[in-house]
C-alpha atoms as a PDB file:
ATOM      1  CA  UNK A   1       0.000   0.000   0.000  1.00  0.00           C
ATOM      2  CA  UNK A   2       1.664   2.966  -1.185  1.00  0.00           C
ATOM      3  CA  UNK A   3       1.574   6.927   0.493  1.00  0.00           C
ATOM      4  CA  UNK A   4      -0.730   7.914  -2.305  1.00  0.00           C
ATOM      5  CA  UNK A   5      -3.489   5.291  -1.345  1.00  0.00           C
ATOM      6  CA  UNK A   6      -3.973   6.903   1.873  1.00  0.00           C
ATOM      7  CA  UNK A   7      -6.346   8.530   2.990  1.00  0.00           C
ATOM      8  CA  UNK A   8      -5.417  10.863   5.082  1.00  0.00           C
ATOM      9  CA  UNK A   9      -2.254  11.857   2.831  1.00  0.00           C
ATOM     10  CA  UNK A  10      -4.904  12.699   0.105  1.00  0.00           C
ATOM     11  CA  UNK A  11      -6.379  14.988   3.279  1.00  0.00           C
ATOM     12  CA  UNK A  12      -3.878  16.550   3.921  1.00  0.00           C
ATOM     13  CA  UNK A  13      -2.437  17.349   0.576  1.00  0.00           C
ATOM     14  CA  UNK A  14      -5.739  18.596  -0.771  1.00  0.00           C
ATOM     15  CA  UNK A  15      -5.445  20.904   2.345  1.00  0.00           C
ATOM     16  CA  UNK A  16      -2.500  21.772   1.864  1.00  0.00           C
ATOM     17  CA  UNK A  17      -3.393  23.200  -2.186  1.00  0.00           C
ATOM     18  CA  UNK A  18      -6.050  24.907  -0.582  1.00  0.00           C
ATOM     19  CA  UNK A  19      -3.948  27.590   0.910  1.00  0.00           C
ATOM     20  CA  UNK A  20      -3.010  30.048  -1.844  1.00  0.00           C
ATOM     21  CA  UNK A  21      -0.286  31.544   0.059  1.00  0.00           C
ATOM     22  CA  UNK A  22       1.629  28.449   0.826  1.00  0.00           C
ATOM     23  CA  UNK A  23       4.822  27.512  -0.998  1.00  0.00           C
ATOM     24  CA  UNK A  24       5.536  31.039  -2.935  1.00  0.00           C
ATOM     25  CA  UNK A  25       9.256  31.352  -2.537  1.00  0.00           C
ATOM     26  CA  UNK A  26      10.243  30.374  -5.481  1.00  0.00           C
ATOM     27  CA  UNK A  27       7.168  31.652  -7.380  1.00  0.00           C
ATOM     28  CA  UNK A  28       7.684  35.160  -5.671  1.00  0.00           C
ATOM     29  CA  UNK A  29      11.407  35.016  -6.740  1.00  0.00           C
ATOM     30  CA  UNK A  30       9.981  34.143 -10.261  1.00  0.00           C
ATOM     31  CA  UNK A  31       7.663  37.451 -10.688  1.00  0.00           C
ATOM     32  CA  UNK A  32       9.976  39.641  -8.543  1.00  0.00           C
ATOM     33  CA  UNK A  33      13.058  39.173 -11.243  1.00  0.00           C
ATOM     34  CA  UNK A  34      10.636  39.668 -13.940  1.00  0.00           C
ATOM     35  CA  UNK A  35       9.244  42.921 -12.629  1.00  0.00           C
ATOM     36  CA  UNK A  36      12.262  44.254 -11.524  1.00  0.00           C
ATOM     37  CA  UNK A  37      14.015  43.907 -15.170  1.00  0.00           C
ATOM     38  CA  UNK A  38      10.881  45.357 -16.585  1.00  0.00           C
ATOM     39  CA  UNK A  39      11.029  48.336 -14.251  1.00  0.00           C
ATOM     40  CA  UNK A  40      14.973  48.329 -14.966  1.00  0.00           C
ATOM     41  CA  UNK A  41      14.484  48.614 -18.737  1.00  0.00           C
ATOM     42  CA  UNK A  42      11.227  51.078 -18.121  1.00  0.00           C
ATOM     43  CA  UNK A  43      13.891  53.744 -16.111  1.00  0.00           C
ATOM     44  CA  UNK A  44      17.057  53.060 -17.062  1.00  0.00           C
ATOM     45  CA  UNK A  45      16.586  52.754 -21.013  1.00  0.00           C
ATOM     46  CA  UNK A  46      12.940  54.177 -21.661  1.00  0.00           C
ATOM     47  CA  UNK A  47      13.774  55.076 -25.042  1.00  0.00           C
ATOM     48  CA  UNK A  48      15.782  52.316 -27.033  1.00  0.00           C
ATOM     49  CA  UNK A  49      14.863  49.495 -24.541  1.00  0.00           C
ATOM     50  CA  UNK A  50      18.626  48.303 -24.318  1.00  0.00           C
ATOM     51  CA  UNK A  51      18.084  45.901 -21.267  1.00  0.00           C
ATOM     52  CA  UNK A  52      14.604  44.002 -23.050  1.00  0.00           C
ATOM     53  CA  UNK A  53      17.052  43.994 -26.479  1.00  0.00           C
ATOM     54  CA  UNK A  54      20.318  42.403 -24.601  1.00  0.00           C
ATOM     55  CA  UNK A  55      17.617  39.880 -22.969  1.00  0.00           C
ATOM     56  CA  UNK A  56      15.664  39.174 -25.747  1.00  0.00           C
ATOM     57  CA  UNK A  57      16.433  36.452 -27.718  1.00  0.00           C
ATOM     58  CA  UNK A  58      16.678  36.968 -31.663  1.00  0.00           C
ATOM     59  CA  UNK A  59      16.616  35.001 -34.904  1.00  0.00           C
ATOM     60  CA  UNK A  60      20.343  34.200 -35.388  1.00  0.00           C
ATOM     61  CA  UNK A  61      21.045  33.435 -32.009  1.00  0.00           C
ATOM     62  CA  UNK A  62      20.791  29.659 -32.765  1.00  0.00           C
ATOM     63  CA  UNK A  63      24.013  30.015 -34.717  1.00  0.00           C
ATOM     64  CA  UNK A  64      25.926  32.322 -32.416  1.00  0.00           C
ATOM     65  CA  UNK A  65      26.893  30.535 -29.267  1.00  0.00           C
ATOM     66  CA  UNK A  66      28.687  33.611 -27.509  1.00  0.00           C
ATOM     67  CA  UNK A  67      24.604  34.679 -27.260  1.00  0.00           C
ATOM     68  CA  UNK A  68      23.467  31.555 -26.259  1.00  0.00           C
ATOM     69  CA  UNK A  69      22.519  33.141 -23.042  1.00  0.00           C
ATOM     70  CA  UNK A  70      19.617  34.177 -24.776  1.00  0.00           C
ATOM     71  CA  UNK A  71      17.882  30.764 -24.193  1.00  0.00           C
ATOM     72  CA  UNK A  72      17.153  31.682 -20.991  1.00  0.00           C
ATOM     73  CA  UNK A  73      17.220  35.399 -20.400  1.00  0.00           C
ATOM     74  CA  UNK A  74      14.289  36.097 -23.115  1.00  0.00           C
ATOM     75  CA  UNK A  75      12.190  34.495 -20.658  1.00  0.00           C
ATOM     76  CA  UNK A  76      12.476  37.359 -17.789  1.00  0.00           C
ATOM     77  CA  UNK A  77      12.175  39.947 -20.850  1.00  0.00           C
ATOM     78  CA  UNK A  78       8.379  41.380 -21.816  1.00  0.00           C
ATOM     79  CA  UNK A  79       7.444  43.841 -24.218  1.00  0.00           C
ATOM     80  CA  UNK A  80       8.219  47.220 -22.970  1.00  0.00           C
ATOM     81  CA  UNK A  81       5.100  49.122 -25.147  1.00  0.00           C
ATOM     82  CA  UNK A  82       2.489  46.066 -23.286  1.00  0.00           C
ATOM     83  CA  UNK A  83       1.885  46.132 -20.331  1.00  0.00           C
ATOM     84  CA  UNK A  84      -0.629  43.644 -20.628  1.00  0.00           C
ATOM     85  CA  UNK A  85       2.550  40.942 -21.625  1.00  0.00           C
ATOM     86  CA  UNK A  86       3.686  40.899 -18.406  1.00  0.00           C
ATOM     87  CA  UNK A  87       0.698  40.925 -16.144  1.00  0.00           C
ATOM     88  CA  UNK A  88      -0.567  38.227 -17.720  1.00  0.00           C
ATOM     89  CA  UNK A  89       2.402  35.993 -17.874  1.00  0.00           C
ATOM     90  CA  UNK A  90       2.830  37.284 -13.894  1.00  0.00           C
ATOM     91  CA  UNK A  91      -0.621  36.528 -13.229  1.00  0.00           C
ATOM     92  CA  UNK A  92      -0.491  33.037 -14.728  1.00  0.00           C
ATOM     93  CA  UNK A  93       2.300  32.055 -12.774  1.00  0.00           C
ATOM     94  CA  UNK A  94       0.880  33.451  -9.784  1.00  0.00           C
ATOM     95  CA  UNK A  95      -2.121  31.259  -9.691  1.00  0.00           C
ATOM     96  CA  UNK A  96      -0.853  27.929 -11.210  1.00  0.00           C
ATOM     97  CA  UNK A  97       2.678  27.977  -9.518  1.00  0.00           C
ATOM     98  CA  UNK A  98       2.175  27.698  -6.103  1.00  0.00           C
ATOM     99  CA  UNK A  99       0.128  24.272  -5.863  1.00  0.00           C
ATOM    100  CA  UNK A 100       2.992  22.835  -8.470  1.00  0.00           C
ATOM    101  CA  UNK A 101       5.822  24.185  -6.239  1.00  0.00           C
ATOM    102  CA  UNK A 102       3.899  22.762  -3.255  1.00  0.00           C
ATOM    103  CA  UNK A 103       3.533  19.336  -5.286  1.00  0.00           C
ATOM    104  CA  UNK A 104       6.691  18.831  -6.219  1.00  0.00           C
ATOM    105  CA  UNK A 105       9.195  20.688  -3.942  1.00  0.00           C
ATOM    106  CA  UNK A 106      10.980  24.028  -4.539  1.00  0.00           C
ATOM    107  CA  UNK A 107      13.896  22.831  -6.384  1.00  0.00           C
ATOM    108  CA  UNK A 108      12.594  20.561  -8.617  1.00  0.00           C
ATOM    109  CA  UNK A 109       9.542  23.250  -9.408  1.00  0.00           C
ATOM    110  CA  UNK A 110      12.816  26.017 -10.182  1.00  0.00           C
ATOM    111  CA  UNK A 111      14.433  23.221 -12.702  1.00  0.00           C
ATOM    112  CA  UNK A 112      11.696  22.509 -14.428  1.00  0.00           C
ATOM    113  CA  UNK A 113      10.555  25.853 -14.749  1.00  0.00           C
ATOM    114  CA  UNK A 114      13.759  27.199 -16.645  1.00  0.00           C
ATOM    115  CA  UNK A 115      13.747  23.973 -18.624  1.00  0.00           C
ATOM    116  CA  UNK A 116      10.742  24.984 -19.423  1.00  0.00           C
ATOM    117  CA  UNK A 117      11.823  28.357 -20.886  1.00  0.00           C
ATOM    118  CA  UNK A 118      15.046  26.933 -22.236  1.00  0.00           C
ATOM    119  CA  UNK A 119      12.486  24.508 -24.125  1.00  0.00           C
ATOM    120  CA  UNK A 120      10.541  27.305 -25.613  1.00  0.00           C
ATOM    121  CA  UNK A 121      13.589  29.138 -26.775  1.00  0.00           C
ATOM    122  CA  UNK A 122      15.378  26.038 -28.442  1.00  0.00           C
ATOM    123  CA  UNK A 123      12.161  25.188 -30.303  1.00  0.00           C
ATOM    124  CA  UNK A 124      11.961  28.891 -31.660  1.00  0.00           C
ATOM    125  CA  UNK A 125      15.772  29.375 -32.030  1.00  0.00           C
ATOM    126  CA  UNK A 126      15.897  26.328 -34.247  1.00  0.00           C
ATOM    127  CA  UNK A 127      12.776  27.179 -36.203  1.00  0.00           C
ATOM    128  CA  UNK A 128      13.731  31.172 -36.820  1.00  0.00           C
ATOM    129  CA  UNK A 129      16.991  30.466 -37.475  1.00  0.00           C
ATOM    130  CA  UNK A 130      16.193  27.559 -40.392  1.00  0.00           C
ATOM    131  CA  UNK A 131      13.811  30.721 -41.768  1.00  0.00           C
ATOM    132  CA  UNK A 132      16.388  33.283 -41.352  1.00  0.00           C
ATOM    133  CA  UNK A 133      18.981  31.225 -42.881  1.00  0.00           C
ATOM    134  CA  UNK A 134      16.322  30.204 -46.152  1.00  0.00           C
ATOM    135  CA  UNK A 135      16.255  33.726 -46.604  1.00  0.00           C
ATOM    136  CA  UNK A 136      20.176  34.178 -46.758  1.00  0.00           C
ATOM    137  CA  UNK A 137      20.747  31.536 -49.324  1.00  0.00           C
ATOM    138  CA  UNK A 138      17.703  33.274 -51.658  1.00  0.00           C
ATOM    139  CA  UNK A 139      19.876  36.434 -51.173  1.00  0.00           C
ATOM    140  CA  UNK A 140      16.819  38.784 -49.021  1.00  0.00           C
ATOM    141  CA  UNK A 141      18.889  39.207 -46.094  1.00  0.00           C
ATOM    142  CA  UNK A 142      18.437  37.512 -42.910  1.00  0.00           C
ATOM    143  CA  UNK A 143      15.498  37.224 -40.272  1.00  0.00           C
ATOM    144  CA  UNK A 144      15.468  40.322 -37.785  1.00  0.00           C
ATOM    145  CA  UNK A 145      13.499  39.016 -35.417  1.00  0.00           C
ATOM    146  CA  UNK A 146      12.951  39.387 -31.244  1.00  0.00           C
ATOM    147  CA  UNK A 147      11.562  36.367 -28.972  1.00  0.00           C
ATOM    148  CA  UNK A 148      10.797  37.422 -25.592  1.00  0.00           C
ATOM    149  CA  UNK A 149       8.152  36.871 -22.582  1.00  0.00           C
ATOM    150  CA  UNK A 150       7.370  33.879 -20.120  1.00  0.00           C
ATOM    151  CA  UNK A 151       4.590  33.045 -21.624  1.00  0.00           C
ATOM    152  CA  UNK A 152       6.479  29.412 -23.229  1.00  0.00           C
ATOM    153  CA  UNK A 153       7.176  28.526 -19.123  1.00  0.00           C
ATOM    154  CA  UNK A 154       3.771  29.462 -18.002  1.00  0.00           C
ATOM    155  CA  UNK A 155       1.902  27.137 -20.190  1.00  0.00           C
ATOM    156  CA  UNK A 156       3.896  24.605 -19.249  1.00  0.00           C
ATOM    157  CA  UNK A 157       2.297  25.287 -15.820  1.00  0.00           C
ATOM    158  CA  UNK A 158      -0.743  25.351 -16.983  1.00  0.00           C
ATOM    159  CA  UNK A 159      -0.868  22.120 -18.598  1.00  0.00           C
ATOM    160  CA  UNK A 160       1.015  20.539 -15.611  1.00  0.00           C
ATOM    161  CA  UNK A 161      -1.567  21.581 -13.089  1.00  0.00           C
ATOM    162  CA  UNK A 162      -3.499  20.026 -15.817  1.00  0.00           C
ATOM    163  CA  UNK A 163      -2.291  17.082 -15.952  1.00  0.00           C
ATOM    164  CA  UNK A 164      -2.091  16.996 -12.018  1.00  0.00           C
ATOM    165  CA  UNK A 165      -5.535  18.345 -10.808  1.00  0.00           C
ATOM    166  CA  UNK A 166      -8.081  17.740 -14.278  1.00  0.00           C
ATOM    167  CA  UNK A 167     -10.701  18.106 -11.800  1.00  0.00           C
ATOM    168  CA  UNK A 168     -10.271  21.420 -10.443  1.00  0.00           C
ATOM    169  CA  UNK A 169     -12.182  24.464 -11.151  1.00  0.00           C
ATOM    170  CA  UNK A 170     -10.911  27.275 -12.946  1.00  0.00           C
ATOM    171  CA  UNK A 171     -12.131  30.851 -14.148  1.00  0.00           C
ATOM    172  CA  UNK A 172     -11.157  30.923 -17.620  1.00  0.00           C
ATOM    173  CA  UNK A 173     -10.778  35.266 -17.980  1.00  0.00           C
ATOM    174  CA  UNK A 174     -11.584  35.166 -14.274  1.00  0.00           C
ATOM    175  CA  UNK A 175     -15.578  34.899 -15.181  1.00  0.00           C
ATOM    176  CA  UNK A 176     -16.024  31.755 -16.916  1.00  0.00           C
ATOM    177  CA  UNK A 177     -15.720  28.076 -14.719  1.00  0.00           C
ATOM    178  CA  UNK A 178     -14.257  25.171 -16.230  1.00  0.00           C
ATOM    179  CA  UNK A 179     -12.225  21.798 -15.530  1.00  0.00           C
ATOM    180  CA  UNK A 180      -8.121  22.598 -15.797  1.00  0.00           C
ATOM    181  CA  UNK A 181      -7.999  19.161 -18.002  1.00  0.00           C
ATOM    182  CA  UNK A 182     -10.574  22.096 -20.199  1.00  0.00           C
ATOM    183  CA  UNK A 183      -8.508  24.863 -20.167  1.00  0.00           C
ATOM    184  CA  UNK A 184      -5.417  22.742 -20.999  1.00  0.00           C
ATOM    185  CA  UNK A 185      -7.065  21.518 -24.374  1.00  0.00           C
ATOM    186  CA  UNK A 186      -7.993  24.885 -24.920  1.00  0.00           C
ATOM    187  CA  UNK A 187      -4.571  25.819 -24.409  1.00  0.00           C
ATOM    188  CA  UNK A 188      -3.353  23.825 -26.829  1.00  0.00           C
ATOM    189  CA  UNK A 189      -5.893  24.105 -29.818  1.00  0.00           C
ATOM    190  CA  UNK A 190      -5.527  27.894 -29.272  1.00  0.00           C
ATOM    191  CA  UNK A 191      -1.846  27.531 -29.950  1.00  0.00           C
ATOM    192  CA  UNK A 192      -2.011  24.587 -32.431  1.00  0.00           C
ATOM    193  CA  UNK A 193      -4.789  27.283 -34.516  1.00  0.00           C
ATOM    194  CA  UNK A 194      -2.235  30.170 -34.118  1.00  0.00           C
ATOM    195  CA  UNK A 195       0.653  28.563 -35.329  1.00  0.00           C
ATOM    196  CA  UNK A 196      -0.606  27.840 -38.771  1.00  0.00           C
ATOM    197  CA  UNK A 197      -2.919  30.535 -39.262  1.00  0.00           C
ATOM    198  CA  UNK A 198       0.694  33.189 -38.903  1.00  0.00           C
ATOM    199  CA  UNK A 199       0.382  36.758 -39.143  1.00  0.00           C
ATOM    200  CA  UNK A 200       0.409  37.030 -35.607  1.00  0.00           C
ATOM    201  CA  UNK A 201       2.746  38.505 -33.076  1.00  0.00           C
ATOM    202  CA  UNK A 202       2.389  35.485 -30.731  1.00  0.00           C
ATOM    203  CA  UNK A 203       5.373  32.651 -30.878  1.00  0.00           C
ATOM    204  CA  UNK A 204       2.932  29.850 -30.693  1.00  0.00           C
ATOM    205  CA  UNK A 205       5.728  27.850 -31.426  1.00  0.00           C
ATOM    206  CA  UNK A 206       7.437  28.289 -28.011  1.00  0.00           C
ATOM    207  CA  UNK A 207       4.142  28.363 -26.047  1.00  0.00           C
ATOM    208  CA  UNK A 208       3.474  24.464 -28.056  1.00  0.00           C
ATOM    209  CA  UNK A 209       6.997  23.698 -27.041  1.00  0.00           C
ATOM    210  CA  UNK A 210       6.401  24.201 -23.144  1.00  0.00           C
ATOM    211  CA  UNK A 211       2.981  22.560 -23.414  1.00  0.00           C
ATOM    212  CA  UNK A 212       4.651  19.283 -24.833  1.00  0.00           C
ATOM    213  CA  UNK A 213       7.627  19.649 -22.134  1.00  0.00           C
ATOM    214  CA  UNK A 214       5.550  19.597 -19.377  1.00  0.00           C
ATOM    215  CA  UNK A 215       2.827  16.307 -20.897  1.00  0.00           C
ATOM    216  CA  UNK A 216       6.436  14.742 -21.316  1.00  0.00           C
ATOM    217  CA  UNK A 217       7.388  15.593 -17.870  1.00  0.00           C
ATOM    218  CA  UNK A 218       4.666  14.477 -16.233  1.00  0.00           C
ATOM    219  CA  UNK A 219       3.534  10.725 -18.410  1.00  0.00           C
ATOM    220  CA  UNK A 220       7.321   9.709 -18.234  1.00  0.00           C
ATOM    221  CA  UNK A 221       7.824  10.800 -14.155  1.00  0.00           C
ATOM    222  CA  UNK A 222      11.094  12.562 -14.681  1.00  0.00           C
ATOM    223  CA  UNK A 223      12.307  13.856 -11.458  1.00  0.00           C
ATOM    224  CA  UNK A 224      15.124  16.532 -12.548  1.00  0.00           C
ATOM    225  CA  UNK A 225      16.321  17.336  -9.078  1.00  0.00           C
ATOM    226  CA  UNK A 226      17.538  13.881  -8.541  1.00  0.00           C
ATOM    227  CA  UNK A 227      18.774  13.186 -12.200  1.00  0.00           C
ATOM    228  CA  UNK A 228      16.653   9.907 -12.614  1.00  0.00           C
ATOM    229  CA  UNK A 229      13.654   8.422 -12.663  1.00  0.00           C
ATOM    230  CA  UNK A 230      12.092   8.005  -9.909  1.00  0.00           C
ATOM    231  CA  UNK A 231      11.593   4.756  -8.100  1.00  0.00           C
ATOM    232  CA  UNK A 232       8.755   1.913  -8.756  1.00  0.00           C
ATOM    233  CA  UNK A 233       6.032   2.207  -6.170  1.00  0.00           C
ATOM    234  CA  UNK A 234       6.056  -0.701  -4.062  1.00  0.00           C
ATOM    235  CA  UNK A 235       5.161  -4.000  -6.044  1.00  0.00           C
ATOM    236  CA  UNK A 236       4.187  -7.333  -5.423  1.00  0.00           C
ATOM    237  CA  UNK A 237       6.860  -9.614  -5.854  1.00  0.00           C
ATOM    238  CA  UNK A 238       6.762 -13.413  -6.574  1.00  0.00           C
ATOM    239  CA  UNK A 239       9.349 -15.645  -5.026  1.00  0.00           C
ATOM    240  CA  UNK A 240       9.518 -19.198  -6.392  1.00  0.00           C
ATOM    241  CA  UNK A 241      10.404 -21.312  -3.492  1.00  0.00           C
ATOM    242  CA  UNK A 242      13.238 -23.747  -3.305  1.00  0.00           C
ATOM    243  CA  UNK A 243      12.599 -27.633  -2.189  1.00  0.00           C
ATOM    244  CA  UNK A 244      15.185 -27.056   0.704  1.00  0.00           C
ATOM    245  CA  UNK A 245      13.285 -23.665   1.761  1.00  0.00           C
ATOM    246  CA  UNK A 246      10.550 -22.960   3.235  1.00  0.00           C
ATOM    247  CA  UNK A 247       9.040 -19.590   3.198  1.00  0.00           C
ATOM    248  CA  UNK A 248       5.870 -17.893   1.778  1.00  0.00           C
ATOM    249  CA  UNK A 249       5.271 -17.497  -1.862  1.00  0.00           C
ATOM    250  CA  UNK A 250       4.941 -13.726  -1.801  1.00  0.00           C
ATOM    251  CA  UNK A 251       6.367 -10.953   0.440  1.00  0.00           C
ATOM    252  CA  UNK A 252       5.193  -7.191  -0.117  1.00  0.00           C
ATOM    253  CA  UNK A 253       7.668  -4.215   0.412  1.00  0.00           C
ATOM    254  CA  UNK A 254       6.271  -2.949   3.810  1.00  0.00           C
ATOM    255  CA  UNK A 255       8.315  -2.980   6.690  1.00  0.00           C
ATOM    256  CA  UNK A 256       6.854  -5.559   9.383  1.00  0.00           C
ATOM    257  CA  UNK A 257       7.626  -3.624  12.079  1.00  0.00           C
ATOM    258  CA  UNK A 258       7.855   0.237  13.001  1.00  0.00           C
ATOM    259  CA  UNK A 259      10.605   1.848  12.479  1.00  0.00           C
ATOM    260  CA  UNK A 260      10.077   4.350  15.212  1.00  0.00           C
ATOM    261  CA  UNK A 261       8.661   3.493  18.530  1.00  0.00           C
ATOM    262  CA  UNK A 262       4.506   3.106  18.265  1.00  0.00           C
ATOM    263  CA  UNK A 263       3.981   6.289  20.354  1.00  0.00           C
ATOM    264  CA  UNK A 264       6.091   8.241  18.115  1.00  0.00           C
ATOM    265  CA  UNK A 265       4.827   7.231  14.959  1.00  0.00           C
ATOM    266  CA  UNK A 266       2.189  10.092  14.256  1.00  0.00           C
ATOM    267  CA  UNK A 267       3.908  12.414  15.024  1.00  0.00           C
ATOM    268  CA  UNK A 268       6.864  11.413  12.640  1.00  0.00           C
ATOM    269  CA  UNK A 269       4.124  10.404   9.622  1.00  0.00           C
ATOM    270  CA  UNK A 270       2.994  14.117  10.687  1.00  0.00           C
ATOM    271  CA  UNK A 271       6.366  15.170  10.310  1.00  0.00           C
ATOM    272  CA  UNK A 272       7.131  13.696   7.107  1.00  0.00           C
ATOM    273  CA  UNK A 273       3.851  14.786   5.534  1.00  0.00           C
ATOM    274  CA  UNK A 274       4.908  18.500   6.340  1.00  0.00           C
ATOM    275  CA  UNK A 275       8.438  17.464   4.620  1.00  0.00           C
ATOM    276  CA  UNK A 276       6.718  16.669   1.403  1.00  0.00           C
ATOM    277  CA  UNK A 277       4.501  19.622   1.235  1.00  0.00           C
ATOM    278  CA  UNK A 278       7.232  22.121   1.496  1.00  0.00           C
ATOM    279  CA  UNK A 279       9.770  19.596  -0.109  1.00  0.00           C
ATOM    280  CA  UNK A 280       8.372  17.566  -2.184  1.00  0.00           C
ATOM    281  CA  UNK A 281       7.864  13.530  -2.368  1.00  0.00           C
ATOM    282  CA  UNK A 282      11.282  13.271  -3.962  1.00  0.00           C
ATOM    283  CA  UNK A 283      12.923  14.886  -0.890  1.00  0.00           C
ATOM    284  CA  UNK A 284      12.266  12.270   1.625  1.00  0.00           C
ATOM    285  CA  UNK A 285      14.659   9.655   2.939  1.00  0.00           C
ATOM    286  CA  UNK A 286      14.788   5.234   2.564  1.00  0.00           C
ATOM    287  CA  UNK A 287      13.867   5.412   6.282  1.00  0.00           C
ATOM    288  CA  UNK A 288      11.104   7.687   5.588  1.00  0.00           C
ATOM    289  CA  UNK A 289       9.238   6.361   3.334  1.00  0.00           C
ATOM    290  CA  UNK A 290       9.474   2.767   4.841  1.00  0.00           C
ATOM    291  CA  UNK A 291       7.684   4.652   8.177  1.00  0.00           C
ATOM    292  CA  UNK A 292       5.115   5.879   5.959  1.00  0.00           C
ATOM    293  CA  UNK A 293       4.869   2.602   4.437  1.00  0.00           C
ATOM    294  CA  UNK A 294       4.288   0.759   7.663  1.00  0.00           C
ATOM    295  CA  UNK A 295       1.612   3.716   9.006  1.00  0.00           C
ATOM    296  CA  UNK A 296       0.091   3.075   5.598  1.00  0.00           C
ATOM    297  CA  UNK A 297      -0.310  -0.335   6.146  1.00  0.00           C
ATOM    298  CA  UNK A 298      -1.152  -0.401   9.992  1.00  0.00           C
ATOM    299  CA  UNK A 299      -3.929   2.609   9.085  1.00  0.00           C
ATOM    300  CA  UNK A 300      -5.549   0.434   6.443  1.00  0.00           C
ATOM    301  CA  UNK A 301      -5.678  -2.508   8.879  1.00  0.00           C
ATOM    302  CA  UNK A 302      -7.285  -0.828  11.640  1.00  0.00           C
ATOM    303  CA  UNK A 303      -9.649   0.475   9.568  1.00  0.00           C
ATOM    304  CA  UNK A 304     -10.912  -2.609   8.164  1.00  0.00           C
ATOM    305  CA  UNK A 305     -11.076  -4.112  11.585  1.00  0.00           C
ATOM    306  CA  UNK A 306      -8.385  -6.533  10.845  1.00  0.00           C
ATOM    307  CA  UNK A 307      -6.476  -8.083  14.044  1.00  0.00           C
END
């Protein structure tokens, strides 16, 4: 019996998303960098916008790896003339990162957030820069182009909370209620439509990059904080017994007995469960997980009335 057939963990982490103001250091980090090199740009350089063009990424930079920087730093970057570009990016992240960062622990939330945005900006680097260099060879001069905004990383939240919570209730525009699994389709088509309709300002391309990064992420269970994948959930395993042994045909992967003291062991599942809310699942040690294993089991027991 695994932590995620439990009842009460289910509790308490649906309590635990509940509170909107839970889990923000890394989001807060997030919006403050990209506010503050808005304002920076907005005072320092209010008329040629020198800080959004060195952070902006453009459509040679595939080919130039001195600017390969530019991967990432177009991200933090936002159109200087709407204002609209980064409150809604900001406002995104605001609502869908916390219960991710919660879910999966600060680090591994900050990792997969800039992969998210280094996603975006390979997809678009590789794409501009095949265009800009088509235009070379038919002798029209290359592709002056700028790619910039968060909006690539933020729809990879989107469709990860998604993917996570399908159920939960959403107010598409703030007005109108529907399902996240909803609004992640909707992402999608909307982008999918975009991208080969063109004449648009939008780099649909980058925001279709993110959303496939984070469906990837979350079907195959990468875990980037760790560098692998992350262990089986416990199994039943089948032992063929020898002539000269006896033993029982099956064992399951729960401790048999505590590995803290009885009295203390409520206060450690307690523990732990407060461990993977601010840490995340991925965070937690052999030891553990084998307590919550054996609480797991024990609670499932009682309940059931079983000796």
């Amino acid at each position: 019996m695994g932590i995620y057939d439990r009842d009460y963990y289910r509790d308490e982490d649906d309590r635990g998303l509940s509170r909107a103001t839970r889990g923000m250091s890394v989001v807060f980090m997030l919006i403050m960098a990209n506010v503050i090199l808005f304002l920076v740009d907005m005072f320092l350089t209010p008329t040629g916008h020198q800080v959004t063009h060195v952070l902006a990424m453009h459509s040679e930079t595939i080919f130039h790896p001195t600017y390969w920087f530019e991967l990432i730093t177009y991200g933090f970057a936002h159109d200087p003339s709407n204002y609209y570009h980064i409150f809604g990016n900001m406002l995104v992240l605001f609502f869908f990162g916390p219960p991710i960062e919660r879910l999966y622990g600060k680090r591994e939330f900050f990792i997969f957030y800039m992969l998210a945005v280094l996603a975006g900006g390979l997809v678009w680097g590789v794409q501009t820069g095949i265009h800009s260099h088509s235009l070379v060879q038919a002798d029209q001069g290359p592709l002056h182009a700028e790619m910039l905004g968060a909006s690539g990383a933020v729809t990879a939240l989107v469709i990860l909370f998604a993917c996570n919570f399908p159920k939960a209730q959403v107010l598409l525009f703030g007005l109108l209620p529907m399902p996240a699994w909803a609004l992640g389709v909707l992402y999608v088509v909307m982008d999918t439509f975009g991208s080969f309709s063109g004449g648009s300002h939008i780099a649909h391309s980058v925001h279709i990059a993110g959303a496939a990064f984070a469906a990837l992420y979350f079907f195959t269970g990468l875990r980037f904080s760790r560098f692998k994948f992350p262990k089986r959930r416990p199994r039943l395993k089948i032992h063929e017994p020898h002539e000269t042994e006896s033993r029982a045909a099956y064992t399951w992967n729960t401790p048999k007995s505590s590995p803290v003291p009885d009295e203390q062991i409520e206060a450690e599942v307690d523990r732990i469960l407060r461990k993977i809310r601010s840490t995340g699942e991925a965070s937690l040690t052999p030891a553990e997980r084998e307590t919550l294993m054996y609480a797991s089991r024990e609670y499932q027991r009682r309940r059931k009335g079983g000796s």
